[in-house]
PDB file of N, CA and C in Angstrom:
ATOM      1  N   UNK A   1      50.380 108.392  19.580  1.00  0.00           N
ATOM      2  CA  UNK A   1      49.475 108.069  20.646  1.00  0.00           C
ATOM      3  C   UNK A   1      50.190 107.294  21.747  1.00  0.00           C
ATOM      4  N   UNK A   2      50.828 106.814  21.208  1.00  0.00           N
ATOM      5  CA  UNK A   2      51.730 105.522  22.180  1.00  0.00           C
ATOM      6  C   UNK A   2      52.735 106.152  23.026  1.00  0.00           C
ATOM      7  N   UNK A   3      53.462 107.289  22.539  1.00  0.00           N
ATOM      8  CA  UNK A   3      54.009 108.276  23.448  1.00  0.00           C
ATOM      9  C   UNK A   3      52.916 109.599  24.520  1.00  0.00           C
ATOM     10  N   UNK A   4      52.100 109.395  23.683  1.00  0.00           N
ATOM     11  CA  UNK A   4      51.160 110.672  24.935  1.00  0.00           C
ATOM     12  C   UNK A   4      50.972 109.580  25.921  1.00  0.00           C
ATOM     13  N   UNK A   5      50.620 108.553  25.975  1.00  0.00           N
ATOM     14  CA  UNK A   5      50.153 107.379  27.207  1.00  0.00           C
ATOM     15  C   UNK A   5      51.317 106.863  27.862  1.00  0.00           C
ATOM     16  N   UNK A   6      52.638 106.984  27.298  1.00  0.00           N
ATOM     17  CA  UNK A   6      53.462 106.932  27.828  1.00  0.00           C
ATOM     18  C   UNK A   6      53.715 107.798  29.111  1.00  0.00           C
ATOM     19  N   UNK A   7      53.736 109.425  28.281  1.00  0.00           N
ATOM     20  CA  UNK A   7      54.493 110.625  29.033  1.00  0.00           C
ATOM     21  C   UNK A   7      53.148 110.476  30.182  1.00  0.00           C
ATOM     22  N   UNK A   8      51.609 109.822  29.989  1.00  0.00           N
ATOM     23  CA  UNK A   8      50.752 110.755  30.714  1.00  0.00           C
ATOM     24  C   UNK A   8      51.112 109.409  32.029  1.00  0.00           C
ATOM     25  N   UNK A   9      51.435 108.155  31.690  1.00  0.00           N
ATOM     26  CA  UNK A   9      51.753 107.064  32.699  1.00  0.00           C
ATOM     27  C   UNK A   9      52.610 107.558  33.938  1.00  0.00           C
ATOM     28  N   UNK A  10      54.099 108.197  33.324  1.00  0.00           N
ATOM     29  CA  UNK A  10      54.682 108.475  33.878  1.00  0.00           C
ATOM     30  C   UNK A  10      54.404 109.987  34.730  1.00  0.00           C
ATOM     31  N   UNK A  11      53.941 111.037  34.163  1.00  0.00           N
ATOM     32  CA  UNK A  11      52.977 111.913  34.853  1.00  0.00           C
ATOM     33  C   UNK A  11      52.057 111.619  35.899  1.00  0.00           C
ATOM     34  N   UNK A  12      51.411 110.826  35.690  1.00  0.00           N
ATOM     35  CA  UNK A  12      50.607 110.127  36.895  1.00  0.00           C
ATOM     36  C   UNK A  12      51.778 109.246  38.144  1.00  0.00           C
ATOM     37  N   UNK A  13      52.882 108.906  37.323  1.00  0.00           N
ATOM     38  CA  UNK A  13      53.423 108.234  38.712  1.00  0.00           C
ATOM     39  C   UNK A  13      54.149 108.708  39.271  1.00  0.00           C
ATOM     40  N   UNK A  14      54.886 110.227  38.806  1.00  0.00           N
ATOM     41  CA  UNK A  14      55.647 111.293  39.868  1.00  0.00           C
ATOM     42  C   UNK A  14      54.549 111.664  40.524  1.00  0.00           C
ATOM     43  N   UNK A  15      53.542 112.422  40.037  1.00  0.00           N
ATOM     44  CA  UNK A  15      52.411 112.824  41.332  1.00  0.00           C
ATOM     45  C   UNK A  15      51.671 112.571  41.913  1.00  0.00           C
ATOM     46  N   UNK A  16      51.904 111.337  42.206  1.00  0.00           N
ATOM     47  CA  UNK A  16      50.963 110.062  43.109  1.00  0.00           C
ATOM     48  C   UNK A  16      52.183 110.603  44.390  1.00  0.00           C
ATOM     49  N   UNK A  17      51.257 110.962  45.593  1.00  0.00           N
ATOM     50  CA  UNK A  17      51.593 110.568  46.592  1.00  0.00           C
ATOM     51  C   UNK A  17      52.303 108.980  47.497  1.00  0.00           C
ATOM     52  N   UNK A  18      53.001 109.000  48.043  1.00  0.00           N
ATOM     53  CA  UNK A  18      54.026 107.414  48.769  1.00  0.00           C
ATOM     54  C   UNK A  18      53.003 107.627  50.075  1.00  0.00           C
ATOM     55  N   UNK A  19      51.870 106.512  49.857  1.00  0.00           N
ATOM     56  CA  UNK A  19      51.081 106.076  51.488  1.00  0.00           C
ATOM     57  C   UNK A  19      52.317 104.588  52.039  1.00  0.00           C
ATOM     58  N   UNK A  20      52.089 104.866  53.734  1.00  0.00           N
ATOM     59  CA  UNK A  20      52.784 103.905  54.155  1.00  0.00           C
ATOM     60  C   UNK A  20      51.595 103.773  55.280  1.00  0.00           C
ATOM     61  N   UNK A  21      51.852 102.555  55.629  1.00  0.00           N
ATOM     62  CA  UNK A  21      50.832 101.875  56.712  1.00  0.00           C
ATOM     63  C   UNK A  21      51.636 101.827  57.946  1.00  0.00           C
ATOM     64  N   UNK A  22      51.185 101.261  58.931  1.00  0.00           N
ATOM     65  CA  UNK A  22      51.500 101.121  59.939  1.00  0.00           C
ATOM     66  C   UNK A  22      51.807  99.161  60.186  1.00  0.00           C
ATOM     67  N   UNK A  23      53.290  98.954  60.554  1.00  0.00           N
ATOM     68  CA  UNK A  23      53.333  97.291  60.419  1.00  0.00           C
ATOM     69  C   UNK A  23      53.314  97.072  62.034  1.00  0.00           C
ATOM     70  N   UNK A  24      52.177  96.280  62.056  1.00  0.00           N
ATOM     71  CA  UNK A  24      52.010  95.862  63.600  1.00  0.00           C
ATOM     72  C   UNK A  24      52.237  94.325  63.007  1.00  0.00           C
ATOM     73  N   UNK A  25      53.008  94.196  64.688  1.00  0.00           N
ATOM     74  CA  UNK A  25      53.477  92.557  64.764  1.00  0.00           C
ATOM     75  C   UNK A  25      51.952  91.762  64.903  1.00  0.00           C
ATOM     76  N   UNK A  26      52.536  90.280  64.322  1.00  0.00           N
ATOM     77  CA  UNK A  26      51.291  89.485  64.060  1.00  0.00           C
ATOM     78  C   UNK A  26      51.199  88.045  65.524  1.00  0.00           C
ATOM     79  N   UNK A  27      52.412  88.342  66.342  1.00  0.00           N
ATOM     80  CA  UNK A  27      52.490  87.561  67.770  1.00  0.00           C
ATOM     81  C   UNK A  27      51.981  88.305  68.685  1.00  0.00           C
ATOM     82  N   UNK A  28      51.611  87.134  69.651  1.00  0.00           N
ATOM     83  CA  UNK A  28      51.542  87.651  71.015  1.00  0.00           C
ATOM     84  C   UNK A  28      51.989  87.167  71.994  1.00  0.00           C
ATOM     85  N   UNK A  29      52.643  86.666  71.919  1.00  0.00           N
ATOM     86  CA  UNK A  29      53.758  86.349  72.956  1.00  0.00           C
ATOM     87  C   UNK A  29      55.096  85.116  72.246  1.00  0.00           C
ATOM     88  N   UNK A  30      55.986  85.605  73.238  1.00  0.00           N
ATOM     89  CA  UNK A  30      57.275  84.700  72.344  1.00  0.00           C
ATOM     90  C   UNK A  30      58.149  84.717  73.660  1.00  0.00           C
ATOM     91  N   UNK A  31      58.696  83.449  73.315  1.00  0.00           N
ATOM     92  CA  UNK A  31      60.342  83.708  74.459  1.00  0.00           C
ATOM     93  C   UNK A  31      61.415  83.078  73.562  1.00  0.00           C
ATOM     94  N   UNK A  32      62.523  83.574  74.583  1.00  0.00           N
ATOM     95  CA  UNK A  32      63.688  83.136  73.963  1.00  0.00           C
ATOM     96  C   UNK A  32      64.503  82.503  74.801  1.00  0.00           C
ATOM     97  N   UNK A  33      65.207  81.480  74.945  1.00  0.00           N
ATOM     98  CA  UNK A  33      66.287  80.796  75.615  1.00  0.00           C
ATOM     99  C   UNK A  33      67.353  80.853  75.356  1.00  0.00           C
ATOM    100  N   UNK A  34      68.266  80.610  76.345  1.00  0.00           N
ATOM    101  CA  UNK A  34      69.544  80.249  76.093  1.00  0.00           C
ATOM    102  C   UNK A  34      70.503  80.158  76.897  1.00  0.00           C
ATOM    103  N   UNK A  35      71.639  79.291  76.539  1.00  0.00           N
ATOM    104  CA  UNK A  35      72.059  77.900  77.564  1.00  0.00           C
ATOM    105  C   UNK A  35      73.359  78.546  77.360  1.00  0.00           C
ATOM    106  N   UNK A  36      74.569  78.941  78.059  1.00  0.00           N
ATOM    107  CA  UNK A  36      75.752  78.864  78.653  1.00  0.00           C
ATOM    108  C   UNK A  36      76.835  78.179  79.123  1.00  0.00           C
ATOM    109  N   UNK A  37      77.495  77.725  78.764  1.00  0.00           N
ATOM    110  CA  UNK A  37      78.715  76.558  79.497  1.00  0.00           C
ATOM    111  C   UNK A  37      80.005  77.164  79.130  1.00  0.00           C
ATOM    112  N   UNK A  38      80.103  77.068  80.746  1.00  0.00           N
ATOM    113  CA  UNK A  38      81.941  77.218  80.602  1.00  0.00           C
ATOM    114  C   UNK A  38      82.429  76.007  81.628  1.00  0.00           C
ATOM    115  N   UNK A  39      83.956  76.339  81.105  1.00  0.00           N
ATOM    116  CA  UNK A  39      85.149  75.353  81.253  1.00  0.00           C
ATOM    117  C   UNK A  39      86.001  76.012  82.019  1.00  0.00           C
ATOM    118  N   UNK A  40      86.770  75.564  83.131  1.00  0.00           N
ATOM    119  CA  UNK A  40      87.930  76.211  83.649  1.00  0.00           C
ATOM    120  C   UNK A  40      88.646  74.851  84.125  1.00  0.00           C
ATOM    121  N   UNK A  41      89.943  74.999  83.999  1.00  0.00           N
ATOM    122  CA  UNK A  41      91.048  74.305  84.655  1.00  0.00           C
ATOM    123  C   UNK A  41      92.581  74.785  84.802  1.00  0.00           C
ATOM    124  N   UNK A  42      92.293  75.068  86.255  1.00  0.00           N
ATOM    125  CA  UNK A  42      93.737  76.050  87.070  1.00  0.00           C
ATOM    126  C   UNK A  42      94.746  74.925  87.749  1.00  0.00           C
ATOM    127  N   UNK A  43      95.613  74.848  87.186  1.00  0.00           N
ATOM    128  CA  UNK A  43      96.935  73.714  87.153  1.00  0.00           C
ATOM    129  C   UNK A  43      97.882  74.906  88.176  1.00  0.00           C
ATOM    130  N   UNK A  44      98.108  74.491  89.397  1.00  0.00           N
ATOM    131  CA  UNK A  44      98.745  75.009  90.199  1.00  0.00           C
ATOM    132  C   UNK A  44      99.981  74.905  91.086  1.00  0.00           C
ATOM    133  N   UNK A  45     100.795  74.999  91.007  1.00  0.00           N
ATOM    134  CA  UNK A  45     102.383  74.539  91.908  1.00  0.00           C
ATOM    135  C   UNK A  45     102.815  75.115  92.624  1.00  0.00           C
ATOM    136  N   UNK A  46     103.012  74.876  93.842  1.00  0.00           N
ATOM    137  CA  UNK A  46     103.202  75.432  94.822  1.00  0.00           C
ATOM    138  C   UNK A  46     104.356  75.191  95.704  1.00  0.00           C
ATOM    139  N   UNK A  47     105.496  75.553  95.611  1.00  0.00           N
ATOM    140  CA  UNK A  47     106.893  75.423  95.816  1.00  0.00           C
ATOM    141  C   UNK A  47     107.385  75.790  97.159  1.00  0.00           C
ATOM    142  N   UNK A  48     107.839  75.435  98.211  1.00  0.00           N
ATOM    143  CA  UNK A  48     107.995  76.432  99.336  1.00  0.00           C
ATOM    144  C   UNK A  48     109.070  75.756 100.112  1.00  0.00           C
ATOM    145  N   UNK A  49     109.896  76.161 100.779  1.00  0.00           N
ATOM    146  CA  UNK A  49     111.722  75.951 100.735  1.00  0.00           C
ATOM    147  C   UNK A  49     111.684  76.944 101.994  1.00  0.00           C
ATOM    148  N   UNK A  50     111.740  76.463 103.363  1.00  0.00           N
ATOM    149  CA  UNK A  50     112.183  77.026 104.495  1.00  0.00           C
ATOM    150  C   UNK A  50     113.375  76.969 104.746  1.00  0.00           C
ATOM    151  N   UNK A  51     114.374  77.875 105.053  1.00  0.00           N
ATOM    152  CA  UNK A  51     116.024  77.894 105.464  1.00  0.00           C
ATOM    153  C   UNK A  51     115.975  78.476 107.090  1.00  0.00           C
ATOM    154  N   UNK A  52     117.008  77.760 107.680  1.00  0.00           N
ATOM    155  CA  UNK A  52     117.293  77.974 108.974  1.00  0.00           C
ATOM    156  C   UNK A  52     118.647  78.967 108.850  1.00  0.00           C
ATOM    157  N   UNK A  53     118.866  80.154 109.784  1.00  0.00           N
ATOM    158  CA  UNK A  53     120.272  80.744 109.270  1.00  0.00           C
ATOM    159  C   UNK A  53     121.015  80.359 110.506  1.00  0.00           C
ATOM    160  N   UNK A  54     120.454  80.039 111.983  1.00  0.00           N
ATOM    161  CA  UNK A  54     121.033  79.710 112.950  1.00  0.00           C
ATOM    162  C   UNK A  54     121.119  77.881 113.479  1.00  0.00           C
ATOM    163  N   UNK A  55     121.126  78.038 114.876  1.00  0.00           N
ATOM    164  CA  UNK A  55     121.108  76.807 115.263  1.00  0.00           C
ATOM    165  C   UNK A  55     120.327  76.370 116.271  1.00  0.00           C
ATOM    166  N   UNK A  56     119.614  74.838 116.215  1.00  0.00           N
ATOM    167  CA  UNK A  56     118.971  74.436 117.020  1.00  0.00           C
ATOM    168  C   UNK A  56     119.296  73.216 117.886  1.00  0.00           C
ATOM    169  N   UNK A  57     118.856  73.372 119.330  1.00  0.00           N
ATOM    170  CA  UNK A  57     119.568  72.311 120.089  1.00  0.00           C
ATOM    171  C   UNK A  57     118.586  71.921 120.734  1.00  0.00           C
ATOM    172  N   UNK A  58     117.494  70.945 120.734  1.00  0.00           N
ATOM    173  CA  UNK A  58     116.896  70.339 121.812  1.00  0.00           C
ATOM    174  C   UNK A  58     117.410  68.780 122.593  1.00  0.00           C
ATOM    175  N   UNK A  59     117.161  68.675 123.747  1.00  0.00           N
ATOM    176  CA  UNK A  59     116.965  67.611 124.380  1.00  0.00           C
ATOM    177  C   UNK A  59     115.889  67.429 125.328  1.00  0.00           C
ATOM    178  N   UNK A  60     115.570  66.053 125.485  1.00  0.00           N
ATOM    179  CA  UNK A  60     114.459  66.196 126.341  1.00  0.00           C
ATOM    180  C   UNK A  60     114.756  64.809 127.045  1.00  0.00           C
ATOM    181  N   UNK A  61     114.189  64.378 128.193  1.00  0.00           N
ATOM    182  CA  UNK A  61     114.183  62.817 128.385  1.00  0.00           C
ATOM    183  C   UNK A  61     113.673  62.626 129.582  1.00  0.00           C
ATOM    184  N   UNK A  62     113.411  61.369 130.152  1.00  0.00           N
ATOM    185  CA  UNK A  62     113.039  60.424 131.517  1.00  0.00           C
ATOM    186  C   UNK A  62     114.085  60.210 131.896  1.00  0.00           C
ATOM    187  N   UNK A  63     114.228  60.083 133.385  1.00  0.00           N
ATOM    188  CA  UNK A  63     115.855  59.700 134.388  1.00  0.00           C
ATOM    189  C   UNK A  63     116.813  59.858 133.617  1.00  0.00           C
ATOM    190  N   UNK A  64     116.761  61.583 133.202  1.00  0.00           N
ATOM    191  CA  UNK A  64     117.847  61.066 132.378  1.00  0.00           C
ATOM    192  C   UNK A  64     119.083  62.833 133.839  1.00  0.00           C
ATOM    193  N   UNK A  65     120.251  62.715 133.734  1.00  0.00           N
ATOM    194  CA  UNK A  65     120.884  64.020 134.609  1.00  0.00           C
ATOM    195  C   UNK A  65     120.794  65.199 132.899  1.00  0.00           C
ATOM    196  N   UNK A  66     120.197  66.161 132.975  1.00  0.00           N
ATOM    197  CA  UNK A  66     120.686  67.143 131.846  1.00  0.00           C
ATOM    198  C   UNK A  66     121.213  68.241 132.813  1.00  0.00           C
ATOM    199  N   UNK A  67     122.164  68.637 131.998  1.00  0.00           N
ATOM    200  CA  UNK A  67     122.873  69.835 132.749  1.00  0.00           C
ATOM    201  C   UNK A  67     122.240  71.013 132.621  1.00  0.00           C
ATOM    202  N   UNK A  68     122.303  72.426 133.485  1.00  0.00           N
ATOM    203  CA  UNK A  68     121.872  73.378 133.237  1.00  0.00           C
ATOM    204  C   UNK A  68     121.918  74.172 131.684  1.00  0.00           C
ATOM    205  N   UNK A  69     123.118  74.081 131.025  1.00  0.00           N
ATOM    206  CA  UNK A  69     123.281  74.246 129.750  1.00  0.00           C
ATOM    207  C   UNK A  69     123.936  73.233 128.671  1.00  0.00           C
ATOM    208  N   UNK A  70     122.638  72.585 128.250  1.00  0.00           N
ATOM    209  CA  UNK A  70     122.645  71.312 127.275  1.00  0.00           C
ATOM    210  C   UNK A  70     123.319  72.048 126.211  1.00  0.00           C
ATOM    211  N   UNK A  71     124.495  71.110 125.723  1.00  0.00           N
ATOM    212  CA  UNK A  71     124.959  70.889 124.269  1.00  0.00           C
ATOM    213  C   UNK A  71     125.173  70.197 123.259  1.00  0.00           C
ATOM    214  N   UNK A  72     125.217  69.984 122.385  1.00  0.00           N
ATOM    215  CA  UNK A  72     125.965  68.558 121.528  1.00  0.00           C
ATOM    216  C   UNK A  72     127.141  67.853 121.881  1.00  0.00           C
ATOM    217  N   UNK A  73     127.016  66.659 122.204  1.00  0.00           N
ATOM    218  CA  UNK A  73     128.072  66.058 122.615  1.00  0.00           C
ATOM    219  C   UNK A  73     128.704  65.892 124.206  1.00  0.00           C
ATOM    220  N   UNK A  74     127.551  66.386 125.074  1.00  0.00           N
ATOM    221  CA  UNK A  74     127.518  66.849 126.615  1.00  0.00           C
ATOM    222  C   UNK A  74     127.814  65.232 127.148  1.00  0.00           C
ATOM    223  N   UNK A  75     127.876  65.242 127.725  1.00  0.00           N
ATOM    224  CA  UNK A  75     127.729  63.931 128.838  1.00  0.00           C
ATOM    225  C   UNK A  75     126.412  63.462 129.591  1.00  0.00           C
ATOM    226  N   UNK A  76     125.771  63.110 129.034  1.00  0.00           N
ATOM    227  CA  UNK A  76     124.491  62.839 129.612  1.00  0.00           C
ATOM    228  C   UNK A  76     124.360  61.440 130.756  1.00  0.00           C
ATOM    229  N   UNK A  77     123.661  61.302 131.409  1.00  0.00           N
ATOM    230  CA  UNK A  77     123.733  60.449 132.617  1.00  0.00           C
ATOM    231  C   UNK A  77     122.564  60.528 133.158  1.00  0.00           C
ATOM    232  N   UNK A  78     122.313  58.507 133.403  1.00  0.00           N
ATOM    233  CA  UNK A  78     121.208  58.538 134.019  1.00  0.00           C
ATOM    234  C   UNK A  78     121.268  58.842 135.620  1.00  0.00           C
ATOM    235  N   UNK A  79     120.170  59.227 135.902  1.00  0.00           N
ATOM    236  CA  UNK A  79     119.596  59.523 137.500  1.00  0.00           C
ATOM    237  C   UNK A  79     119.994  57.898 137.983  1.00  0.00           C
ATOM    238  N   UNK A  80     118.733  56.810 137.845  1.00  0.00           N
ATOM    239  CA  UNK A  80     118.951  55.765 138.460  1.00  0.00           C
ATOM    240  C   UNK A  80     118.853  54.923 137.618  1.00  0.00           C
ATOM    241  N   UNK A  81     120.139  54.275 137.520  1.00  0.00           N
ATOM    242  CA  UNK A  81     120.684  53.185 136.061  1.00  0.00           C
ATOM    243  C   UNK A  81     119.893  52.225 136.342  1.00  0.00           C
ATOM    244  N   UNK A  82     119.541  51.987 137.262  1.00  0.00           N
ATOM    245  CA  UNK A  82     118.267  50.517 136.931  1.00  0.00           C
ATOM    246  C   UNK A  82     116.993  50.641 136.471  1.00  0.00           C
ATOM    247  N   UNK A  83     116.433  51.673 136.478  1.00  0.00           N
ATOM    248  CA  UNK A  83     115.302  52.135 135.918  1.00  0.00           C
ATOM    249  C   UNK A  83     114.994  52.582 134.483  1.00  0.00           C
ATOM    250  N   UNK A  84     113.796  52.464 134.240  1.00  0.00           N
ATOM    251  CA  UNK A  84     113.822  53.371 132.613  1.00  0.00           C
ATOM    252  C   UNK A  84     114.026  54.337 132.041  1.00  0.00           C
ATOM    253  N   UNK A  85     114.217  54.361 131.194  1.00  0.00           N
ATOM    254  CA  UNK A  85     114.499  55.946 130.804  1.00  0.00           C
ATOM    255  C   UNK A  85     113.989  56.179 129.501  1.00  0.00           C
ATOM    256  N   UNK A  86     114.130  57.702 129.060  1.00  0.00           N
ATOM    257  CA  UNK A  86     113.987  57.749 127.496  1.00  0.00           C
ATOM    258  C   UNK A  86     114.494  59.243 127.028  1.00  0.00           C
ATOM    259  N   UNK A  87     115.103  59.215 126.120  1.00  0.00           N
ATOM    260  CA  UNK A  87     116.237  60.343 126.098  1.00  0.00           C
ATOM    261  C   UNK A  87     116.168  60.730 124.666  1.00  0.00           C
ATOM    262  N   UNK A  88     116.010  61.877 124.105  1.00  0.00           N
ATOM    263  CA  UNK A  88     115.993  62.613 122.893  1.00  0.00           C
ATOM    264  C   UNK A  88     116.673  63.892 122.708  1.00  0.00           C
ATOM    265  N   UNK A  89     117.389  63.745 121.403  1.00  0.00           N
ATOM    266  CA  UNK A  89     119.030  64.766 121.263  1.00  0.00           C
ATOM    267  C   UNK A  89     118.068  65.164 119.531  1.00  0.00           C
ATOM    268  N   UNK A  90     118.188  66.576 119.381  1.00  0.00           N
ATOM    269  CA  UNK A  90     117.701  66.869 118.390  1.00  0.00           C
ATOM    270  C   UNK A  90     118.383  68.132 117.697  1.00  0.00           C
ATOM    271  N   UNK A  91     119.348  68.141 116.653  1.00  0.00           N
ATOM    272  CA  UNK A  91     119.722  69.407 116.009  1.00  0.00           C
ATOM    273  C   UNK A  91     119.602  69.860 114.799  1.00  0.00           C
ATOM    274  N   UNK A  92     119.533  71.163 114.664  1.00  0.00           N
ATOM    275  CA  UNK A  92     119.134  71.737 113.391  1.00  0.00           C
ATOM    276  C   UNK A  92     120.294  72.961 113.453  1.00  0.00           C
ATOM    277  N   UNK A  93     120.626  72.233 111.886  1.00  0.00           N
ATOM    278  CA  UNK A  93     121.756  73.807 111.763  1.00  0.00           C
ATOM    279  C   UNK A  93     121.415  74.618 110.644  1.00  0.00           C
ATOM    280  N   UNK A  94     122.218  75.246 110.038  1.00  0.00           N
ATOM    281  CA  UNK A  94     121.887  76.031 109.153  1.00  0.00           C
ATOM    282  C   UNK A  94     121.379  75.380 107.900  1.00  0.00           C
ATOM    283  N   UNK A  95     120.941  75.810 106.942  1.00  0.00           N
ATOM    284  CA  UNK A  95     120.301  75.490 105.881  1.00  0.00           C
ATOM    285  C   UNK A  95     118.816  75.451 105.438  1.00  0.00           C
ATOM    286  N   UNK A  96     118.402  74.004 105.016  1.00  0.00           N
ATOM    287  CA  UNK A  96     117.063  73.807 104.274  1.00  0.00           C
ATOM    288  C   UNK A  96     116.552  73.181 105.439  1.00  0.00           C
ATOM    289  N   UNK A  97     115.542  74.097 105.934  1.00  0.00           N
ATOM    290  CA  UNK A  97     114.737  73.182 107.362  1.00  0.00           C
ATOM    291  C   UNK A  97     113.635  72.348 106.774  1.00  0.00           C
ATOM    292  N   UNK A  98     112.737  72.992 105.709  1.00  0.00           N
ATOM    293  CA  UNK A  98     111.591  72.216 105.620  1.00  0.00           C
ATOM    294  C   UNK A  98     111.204  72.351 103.824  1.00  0.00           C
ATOM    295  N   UNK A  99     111.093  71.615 102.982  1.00  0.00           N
ATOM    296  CA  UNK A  99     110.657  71.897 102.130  1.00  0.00           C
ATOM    297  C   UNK A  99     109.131  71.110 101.840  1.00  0.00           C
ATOM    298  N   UNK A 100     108.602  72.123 101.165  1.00  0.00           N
ATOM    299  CA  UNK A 100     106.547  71.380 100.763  1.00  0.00           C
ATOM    300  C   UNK A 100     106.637  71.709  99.183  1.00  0.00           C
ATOM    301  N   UNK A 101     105.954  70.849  98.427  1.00  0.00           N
ATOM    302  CA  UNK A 101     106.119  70.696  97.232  1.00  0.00           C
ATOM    303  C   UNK A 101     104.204  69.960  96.794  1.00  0.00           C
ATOM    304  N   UNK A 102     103.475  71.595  96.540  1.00  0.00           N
ATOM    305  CA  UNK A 102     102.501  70.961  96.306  1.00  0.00           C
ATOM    306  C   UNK A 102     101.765  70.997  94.889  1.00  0.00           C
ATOM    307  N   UNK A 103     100.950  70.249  94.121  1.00  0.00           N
ATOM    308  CA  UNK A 103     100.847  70.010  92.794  1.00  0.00           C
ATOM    309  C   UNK A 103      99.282  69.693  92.862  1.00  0.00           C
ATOM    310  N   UNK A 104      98.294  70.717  92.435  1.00  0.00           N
ATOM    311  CA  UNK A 104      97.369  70.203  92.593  1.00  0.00           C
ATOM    312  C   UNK A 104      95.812  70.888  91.138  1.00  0.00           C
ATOM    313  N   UNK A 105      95.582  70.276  90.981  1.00  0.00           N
ATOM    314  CA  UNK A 105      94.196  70.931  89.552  1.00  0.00           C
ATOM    315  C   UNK A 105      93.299  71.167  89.825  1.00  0.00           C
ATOM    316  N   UNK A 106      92.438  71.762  89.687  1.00  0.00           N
ATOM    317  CA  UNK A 106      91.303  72.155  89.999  1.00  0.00           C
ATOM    318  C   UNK A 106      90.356  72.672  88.821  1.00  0.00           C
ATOM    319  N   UNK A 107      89.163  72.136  88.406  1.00  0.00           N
ATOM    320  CA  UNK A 107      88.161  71.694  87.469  1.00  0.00           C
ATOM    321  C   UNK A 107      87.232  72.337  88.160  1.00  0.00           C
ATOM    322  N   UNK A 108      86.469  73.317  86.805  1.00  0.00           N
ATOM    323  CA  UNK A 108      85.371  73.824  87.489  1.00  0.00           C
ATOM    324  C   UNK A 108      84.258  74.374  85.631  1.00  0.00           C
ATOM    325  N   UNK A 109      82.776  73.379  86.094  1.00  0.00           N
ATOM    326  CA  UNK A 109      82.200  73.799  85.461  1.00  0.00           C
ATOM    327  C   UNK A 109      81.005  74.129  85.465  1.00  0.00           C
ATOM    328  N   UNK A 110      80.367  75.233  84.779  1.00  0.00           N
ATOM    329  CA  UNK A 110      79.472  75.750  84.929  1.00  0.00           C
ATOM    330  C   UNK A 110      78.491  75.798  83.754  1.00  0.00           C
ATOM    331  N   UNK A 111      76.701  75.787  84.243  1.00  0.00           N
ATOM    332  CA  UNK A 111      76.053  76.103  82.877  1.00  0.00           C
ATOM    333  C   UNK A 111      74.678  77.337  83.244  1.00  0.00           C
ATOM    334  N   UNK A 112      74.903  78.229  82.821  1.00  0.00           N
ATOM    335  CA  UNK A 112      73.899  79.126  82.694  1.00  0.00           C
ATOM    336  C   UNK A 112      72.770  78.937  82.198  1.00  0.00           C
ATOM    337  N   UNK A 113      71.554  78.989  82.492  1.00  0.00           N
ATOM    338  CA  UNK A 113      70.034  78.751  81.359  1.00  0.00           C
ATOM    339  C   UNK A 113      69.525  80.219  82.131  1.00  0.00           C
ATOM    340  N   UNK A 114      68.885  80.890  80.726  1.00  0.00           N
ATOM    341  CA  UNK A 114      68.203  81.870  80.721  1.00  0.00           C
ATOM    342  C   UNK A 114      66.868  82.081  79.804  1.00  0.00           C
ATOM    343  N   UNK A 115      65.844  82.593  80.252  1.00  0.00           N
ATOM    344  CA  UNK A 115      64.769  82.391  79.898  1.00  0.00           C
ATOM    345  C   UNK A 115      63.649  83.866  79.652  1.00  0.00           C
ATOM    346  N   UNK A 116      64.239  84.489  78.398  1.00  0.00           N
ATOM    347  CA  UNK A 116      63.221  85.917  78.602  1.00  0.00           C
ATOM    348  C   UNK A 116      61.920  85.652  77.685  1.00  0.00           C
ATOM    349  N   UNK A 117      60.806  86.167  78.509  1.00  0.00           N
ATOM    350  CA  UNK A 117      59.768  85.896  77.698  1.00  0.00           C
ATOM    351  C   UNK A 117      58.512  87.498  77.531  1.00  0.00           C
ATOM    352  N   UNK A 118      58.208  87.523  76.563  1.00  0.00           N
ATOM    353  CA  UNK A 118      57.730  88.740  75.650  1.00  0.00           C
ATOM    354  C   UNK A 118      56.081  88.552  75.591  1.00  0.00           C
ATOM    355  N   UNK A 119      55.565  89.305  75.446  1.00  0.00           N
ATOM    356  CA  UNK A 119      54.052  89.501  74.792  1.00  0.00           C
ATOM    357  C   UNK A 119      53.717  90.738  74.586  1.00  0.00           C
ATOM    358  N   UNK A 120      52.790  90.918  73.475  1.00  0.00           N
ATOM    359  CA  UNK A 120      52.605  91.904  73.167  1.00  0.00           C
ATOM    360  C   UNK A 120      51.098  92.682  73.760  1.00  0.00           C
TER     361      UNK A 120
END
């Protein structure tokens, strides 16, 4: 007997049909957040080395005689020796005219907030 109620258990539970329902959500509304941060720091050097390949000759001045073609080492002479004057001799020869040497950081931060929100 204990085997017919067995076999007839299991008979009944192959030919039972599988019902499934339908799962509806139990919210109605929801959100979600969320927050962002970044970091940056750009360490930067900036190197720069001007060369002259020729030559430079200025003069300039007050009472001063300059000749039609100024040189280094010319003879310069005042107009009227009792008076003032002011006189500037300036040369540049070949080489390193100008060098800049710059070093500088720069910090940068940021924060994102975002906010999506749902209902059903």
């Amino acid at each position: 007997m204990k085997h017919i109620l067995a076999g007839l258990f299991l008979l009944g539970f192959l030919n039972n049909d599988a019902l499934a329902n339908t799962v509806v959500p139990n919210f109605t509304r929801g959100t979600i957040t969320s927050e962002t941060k970044s970091f940056t720091e750009v360490i930067e050097t900036i190197k720069q080395v001007e060369y002259t390949t020729g030559e430079s000759y200025t003069v300039t001045g007050t009472n001063i005689n300059i000749p039609s073609n100024p040189s280094r080492g010319a003879n310069y002479t005042l107009i009227d020796p009792g008076a003032p004057f002011q006189f500037s001799e300036t040369y540049l020869g070949p080489g390193v005219a100008t060098e800049t040497w710059i070093e500088r950081t720069t910090k940068t931060e940021s924060t994102t907030n975002s906010m999506s929100v749902f209902t059903q």
